[in-house]
Each structure stands twice: as C-alpha cells, then as structure tokens.
C-alpha atoms as a PDB file:
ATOM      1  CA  UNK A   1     -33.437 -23.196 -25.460  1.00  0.00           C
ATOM      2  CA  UNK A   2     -36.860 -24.891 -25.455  1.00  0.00           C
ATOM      3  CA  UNK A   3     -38.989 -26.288 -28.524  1.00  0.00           C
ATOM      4  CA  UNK A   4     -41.300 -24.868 -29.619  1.00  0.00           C
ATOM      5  CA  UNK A   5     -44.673 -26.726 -31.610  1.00  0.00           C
ATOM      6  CA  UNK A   6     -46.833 -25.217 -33.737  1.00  0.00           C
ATOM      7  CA  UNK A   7     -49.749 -26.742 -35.531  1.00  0.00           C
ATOM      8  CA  UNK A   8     -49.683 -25.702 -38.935  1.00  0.00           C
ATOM      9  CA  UNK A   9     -52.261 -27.738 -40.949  1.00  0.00           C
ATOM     10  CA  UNK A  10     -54.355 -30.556 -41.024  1.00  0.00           C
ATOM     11  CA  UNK A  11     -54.720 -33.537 -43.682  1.00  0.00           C
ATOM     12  CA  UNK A  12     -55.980 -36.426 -44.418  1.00  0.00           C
ATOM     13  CA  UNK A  13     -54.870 -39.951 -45.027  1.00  0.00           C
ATOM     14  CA  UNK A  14     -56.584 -40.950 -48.035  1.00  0.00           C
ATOM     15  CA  UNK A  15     -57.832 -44.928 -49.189  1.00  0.00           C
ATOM     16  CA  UNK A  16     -57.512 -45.190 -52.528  1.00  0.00           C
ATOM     17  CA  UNK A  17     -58.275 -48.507 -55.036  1.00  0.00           C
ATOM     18  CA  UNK A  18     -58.503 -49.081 -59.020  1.00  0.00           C
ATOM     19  CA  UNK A  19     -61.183 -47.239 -60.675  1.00  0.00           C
ATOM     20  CA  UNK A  20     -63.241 -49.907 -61.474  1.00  0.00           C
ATOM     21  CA  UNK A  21     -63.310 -51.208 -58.017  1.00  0.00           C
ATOM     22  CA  UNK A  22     -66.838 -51.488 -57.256  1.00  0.00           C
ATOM     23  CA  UNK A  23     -66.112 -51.119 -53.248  1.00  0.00           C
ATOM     24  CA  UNK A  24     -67.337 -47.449 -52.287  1.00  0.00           C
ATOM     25  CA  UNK A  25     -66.985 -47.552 -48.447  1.00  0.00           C
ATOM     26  CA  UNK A  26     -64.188 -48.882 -45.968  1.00  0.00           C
ATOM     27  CA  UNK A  27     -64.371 -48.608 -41.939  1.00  0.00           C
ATOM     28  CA  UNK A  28     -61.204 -48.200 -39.819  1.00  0.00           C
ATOM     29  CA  UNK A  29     -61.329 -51.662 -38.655  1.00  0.00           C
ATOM     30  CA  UNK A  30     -61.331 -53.101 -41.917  1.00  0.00           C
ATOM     31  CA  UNK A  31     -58.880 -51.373 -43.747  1.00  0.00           C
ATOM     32  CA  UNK A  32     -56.576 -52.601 -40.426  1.00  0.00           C
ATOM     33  CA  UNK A  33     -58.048 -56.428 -41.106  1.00  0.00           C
ATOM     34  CA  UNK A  34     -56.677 -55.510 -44.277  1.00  0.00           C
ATOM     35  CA  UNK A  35     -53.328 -54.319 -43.517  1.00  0.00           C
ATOM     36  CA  UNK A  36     -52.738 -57.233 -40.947  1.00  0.00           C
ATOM     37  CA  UNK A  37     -53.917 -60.000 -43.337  1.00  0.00           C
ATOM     38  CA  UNK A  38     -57.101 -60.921 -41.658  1.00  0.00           C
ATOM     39  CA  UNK A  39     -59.224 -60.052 -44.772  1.00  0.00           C
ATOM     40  CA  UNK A  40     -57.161 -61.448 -47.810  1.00  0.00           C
ATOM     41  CA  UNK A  41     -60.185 -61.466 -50.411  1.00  0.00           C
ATOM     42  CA  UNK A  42     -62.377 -59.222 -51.578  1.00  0.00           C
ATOM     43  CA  UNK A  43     -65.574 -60.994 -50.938  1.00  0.00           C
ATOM     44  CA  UNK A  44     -64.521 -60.910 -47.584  1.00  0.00           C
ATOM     45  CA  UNK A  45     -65.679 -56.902 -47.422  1.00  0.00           C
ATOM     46  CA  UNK A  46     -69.579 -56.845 -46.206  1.00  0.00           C
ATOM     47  CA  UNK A  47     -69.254 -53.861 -49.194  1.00  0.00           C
ATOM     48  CA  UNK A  48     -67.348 -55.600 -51.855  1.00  0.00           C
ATOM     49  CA  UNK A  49     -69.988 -56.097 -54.371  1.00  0.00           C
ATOM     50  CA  UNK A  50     -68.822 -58.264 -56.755  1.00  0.00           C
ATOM     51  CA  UNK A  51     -65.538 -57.669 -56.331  1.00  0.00           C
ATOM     52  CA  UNK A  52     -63.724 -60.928 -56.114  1.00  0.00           C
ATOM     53  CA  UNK A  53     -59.831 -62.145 -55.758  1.00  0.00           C
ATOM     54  CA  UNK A  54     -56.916 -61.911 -53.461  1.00  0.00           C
ATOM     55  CA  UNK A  55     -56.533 -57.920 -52.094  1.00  0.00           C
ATOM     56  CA  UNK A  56     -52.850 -56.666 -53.024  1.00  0.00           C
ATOM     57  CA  UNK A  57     -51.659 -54.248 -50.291  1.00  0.00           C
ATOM     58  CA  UNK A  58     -49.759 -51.546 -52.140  1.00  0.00           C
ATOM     59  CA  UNK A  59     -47.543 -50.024 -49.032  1.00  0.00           C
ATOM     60  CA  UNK A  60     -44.642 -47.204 -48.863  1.00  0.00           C
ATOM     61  CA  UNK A  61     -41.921 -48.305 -46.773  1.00  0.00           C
ATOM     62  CA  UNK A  62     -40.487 -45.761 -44.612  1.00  0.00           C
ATOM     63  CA  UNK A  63     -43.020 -42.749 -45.090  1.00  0.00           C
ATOM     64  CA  UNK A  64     -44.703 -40.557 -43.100  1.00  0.00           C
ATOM     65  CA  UNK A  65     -48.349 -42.661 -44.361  1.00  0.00           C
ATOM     66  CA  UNK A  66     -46.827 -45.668 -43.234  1.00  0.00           C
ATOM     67  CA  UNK A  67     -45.704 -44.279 -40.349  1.00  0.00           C
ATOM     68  CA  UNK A  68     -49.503 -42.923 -39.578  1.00  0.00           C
ATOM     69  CA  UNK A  69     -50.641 -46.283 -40.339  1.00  0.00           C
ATOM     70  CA  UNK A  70     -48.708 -48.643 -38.337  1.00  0.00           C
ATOM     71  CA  UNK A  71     -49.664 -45.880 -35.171  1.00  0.00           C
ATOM     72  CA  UNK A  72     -52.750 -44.899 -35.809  1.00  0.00           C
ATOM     73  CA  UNK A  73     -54.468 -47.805 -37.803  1.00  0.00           C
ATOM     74  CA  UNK A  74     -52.545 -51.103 -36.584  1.00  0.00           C
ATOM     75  CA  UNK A  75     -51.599 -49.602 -32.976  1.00  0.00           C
ATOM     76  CA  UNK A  76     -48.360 -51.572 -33.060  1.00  0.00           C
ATOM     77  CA  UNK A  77     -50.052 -54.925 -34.161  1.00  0.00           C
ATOM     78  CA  UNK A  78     -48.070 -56.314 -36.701  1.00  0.00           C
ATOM     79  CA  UNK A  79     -48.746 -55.754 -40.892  1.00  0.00           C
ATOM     80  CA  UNK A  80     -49.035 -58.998 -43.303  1.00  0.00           C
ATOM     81  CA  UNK A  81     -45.988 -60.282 -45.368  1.00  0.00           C
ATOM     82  CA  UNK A  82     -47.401 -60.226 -48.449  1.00  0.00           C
ATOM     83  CA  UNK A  83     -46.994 -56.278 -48.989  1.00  0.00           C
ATOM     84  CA  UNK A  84     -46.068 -54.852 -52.388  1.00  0.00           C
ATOM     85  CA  UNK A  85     -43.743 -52.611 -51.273  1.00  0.00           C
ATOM     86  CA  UNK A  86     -43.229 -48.587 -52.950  1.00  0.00           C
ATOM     87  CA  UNK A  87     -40.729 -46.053 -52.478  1.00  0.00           C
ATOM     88  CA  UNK A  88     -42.737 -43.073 -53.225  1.00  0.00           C
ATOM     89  CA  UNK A  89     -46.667 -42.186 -53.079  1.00  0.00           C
ATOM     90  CA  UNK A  90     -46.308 -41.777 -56.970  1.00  0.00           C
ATOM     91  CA  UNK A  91     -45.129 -44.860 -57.251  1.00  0.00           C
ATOM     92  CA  UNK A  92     -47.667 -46.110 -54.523  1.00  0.00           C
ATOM     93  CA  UNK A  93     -50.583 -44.600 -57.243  1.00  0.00           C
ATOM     94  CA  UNK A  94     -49.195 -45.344 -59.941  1.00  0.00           C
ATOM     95  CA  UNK A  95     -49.131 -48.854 -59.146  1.00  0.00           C
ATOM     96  CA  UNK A  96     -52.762 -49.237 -58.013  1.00  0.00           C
ATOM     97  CA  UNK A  97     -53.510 -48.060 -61.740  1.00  0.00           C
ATOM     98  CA  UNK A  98     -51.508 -50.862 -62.587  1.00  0.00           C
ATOM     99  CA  UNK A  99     -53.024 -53.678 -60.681  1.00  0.00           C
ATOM    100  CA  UNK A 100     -57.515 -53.862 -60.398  1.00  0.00           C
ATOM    101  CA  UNK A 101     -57.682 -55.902 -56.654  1.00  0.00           C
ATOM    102  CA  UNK A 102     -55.388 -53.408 -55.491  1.00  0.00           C
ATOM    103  CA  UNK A 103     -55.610 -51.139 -51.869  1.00  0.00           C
ATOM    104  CA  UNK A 104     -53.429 -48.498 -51.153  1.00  0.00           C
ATOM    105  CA  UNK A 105     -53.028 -45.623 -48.938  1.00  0.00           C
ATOM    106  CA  UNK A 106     -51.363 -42.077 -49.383  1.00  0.00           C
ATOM    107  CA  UNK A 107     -51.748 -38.495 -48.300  1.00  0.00           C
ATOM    108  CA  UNK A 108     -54.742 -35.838 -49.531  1.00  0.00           C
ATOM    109  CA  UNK A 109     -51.966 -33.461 -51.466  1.00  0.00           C
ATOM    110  CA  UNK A 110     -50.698 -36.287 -54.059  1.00  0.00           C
ATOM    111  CA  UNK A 111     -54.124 -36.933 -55.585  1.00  0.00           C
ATOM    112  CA  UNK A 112     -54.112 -34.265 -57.408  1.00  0.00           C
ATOM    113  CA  UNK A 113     -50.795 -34.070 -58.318  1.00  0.00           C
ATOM    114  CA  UNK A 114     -50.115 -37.750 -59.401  1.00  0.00           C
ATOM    115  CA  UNK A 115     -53.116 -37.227 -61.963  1.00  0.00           C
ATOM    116  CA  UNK A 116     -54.202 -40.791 -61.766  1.00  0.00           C
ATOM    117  CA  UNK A 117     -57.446 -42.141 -62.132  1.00  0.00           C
ATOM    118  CA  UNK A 118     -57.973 -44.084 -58.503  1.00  0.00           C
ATOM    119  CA  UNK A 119     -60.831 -44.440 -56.523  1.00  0.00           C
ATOM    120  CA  UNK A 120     -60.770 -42.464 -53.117  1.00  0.00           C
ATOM    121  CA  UNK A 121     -62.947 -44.410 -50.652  1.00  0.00           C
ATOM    122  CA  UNK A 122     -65.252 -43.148 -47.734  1.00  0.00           C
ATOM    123  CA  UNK A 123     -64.297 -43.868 -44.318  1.00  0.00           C
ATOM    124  CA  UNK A 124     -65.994 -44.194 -41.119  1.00  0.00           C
ATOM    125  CA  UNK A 125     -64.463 -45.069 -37.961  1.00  0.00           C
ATOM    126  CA  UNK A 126     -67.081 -46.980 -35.234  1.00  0.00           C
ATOM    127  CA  UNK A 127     -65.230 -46.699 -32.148  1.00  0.00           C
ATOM    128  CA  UNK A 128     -63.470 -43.214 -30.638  1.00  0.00           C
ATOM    129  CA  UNK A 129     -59.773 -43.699 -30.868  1.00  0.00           C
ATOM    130  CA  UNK A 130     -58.463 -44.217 -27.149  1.00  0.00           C
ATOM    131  CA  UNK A 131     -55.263 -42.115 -28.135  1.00  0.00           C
ATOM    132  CA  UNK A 132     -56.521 -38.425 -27.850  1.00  0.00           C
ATOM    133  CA  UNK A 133     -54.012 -37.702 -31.212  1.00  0.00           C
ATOM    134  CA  UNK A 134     -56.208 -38.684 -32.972  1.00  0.00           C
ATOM    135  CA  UNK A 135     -59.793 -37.702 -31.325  1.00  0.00           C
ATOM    136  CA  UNK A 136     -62.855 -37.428 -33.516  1.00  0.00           C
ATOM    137  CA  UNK A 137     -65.383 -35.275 -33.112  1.00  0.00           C
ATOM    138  CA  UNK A 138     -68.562 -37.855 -30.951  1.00  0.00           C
ATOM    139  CA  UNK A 139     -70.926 -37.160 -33.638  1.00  0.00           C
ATOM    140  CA  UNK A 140     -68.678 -38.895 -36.780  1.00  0.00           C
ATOM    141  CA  UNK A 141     -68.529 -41.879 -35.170  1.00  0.00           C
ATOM    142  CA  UNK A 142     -70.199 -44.431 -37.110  1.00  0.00           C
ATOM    143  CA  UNK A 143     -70.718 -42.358 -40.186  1.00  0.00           C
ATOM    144  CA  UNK A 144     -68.735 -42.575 -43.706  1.00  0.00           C
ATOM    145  CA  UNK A 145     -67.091 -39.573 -44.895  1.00  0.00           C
ATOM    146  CA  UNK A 146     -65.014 -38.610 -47.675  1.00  0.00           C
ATOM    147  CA  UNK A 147     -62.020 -36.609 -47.189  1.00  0.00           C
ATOM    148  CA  UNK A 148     -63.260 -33.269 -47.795  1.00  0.00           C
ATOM    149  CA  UNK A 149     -60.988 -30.599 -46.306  1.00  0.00           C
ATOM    150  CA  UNK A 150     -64.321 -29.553 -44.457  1.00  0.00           C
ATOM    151  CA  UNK A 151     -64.473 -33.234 -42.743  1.00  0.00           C
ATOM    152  CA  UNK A 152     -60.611 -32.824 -42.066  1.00  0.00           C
ATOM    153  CA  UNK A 153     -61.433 -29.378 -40.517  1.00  0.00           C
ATOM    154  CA  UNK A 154     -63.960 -30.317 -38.021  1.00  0.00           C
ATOM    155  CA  UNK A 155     -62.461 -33.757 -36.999  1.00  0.00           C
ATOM    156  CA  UNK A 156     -65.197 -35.773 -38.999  1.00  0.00           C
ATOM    157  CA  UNK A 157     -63.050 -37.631 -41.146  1.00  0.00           C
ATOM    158  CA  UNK A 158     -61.191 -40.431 -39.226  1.00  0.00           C
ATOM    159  CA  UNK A 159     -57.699 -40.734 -40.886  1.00  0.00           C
ATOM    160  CA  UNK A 160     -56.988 -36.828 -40.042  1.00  0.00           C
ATOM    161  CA  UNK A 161     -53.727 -35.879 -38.755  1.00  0.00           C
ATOM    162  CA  UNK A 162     -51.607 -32.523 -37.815  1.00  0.00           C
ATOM    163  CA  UNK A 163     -48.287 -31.107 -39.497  1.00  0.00           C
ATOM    164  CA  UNK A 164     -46.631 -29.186 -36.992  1.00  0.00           C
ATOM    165  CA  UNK A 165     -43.022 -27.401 -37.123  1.00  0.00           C
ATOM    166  CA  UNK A 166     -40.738 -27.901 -33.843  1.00  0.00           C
ATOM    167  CA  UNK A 167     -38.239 -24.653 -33.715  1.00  0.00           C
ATOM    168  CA  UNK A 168     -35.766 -23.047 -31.391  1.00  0.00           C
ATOM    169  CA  UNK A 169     -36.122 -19.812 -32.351  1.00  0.00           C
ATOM    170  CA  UNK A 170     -34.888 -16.794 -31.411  1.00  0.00           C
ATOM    171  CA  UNK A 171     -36.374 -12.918 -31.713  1.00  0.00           C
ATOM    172  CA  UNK A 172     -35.648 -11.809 -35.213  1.00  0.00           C
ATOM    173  CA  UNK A 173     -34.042 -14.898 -36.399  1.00  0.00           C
ATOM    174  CA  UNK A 174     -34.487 -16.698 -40.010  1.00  0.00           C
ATOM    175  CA  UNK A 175     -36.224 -19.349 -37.936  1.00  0.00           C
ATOM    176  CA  UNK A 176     -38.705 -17.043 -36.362  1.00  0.00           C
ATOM    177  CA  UNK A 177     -39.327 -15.578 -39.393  1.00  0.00           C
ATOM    178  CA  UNK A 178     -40.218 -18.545 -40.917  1.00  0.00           C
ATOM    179  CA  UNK A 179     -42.194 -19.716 -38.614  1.00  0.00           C
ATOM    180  CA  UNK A 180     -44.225 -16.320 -38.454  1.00  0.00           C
ATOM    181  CA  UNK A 181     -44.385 -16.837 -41.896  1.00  0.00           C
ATOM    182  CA  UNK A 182     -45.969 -19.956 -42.126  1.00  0.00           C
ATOM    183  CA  UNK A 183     -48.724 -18.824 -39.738  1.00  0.00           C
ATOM    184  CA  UNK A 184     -50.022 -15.939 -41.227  1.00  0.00           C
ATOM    185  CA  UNK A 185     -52.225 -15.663 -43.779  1.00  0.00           C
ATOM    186  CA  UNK A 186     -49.557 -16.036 -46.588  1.00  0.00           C
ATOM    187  CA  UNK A 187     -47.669 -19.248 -45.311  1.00  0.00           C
ATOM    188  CA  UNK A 188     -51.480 -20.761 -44.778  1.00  0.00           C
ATOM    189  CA  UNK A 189     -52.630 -19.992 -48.320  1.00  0.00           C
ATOM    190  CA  UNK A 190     -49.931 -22.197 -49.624  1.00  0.00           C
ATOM    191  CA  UNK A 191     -50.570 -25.258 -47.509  1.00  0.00           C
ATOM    192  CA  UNK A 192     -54.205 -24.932 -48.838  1.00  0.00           C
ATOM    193  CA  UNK A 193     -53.644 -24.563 -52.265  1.00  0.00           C
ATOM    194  CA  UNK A 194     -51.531 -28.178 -51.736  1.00  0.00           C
ATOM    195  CA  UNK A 195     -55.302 -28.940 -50.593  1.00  0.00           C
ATOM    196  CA  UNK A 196     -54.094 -29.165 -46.968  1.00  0.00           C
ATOM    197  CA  UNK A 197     -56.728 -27.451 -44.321  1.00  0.00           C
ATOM    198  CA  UNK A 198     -54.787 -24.226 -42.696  1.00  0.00           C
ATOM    199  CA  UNK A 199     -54.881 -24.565 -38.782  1.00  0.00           C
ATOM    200  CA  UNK A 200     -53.431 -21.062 -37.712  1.00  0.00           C
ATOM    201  CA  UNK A 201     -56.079 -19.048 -39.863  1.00  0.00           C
ATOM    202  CA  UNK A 202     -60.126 -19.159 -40.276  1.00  0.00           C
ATOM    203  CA  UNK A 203     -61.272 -20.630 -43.040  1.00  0.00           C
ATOM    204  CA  UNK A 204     -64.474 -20.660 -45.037  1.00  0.00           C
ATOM    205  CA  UNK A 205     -65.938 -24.017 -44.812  1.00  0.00           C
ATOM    206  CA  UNK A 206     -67.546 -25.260 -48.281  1.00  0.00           C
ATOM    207  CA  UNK A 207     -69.680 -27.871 -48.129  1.00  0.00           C
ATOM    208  CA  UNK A 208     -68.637 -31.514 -50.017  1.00  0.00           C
ATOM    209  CA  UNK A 209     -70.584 -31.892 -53.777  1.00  0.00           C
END
C-alpha cells in the first residue's frame, strides 16, 4: 500500500535571546558559527552592540528544532561541546530568561504559549541553500526578516520548514478521514490559530507591523 505525503503547514524556526540583548539581527551563517563554536563571544557579532561575554548555546536534545538545525543550519558539520542542554522548548525559553548572554532556538507556536519575555531576532540568509528543502524565494536573499507567518508563506524567511503527514490510507477509513480533515478548511484553521501558516488552503496575507 503506498505512502502517501501531504504538506500540511509551514513554520518557522525562530532565534530567540534575553530581552535585554541589544543584538537585533542574526544571518544564517552566523547563528551556524555560533552553533559550531566559531563565534564564542558576543563582540564577535559585526551586530552585537555592546553586548559583551561568552555566548551560552541553550540547545534541545533530541527535537524536531535540533533536528532542523543540525540539517539545515550545520549541514552535518559538527555542534560545539559547550551546549546547555534542554529537554523541552519550555524549558529551552525558560532558560534563556534565566541566563542574559544566552542564544537559543525553538519553533514559531511556543512563543506564544511559553509567555516569556525573549527577544525574537531577524534573520537573513546570504547564500540560496543548495538543498532544494529548503529553497528561498531569489529575492530574500540577503535581506533580514522576522518570522512573520507572511515571510513563512512566501519563502522569505530563511529558517522555514514543512509539516507533512505520511498515511496509508484507505477509502473511508479513520485515516482518510483524518487526513481529509486536516486539509480542509477546518483542520487548517487550527494549525493557524497555533500561529502555523496553512499550506492546503488560501490565506489572506497581512502585512508584518
């Protein structure tokens, strides 16, 4: 019985630091300097400010962001030892609360939830990823962007990914149903009130504040 995929929504991977971070923008290639332990410091970002000390790398082990990061961000290159290590985005957030030269990544839907006051940092991404997963759209490239669900939508914002479901389903079956479901206008509705971007249905694009 073959698999089927279906694209279901889009989200976004989101940077987050203390609040009183004075660092405002990050590019792809730093946040992996970052993640690898080429940039250690603070003063080592060309946007730091004054932001000075050792960077703590707050990282979930085992998670579908870490997961996203060690593909799509360090392309199998290898991440520094020096990792704080989470079990939960919560946990992940909660921690960068706790600790000002903090970094930290975690998906779009938890910063609401969690209720914490980080930062979320622009991104920009200055070359076209080579692996077509994750292709932006020609004209972001260079640019900063926040992660508006309108950025997600039109492939502006660089750390975008796809959910998809993988079913063998058969006519009339619970899985078919579900997967019907999920599609329509319904199942979409609830994956953007978790502020994920619906991929099966149009949308109405707002533009960022």
């Amino acid at each position: 019985e073959q698999l089927t995929e279906i694209a279901v929504a889009h989200d976004g991977i989101v940077v987050v630091v203390h609040h009183k971070n004075e660092i405002e923008r990050i590019t792809v290639n730093e946040l992996r300097d970052i993640l690898m332990g080429v940039y250690t410091r603070w003063e080592q970002m060309s946007r730091a400010g004054a932001m000075r000390g050792r960077i703590s790398v707050i990282y979930q082990d085992s998670s579908d962001v870490s997961w996203y990061l060690e593909q799509r961000v360090l392309n199998g290159k290898p991440l520094r030892k020096d990792l704080l290590r989470t079990t939960s985005s919560l946990q992940t957030l909660r921690r960068v609360v706790d600790q000002p030269l903090s970094i930290a990544c975690v998906g779009l839907s938890w910063i609401d939830s969690a209720r914490v006051p980080a930062k979320i940092l622009e991104v920009a991404e200055t070359t076209n990823p080579s692996d077509t997963t994750y292709q932006l759209a020609p004209e972001s490239i260079g640019t900063f962007y926040e992660p508006h669900p309108a950025h997600i939508y039109r492939k502006f914002y660089p750390l975008r990914r796809t959910i998809y479901i993988y079913a063998r389903a058969q006519i009339a079956s619970f899985t078919a149903g579900f997967t019907t479901f999920v599609s329509n206008r319904d199942g979409q509705r609830i994956f953007l009130d978790r502020g994920l971007v619906p991929a099966t249905q149009p949308i109405r694009l707002k533009a960022p504040q």
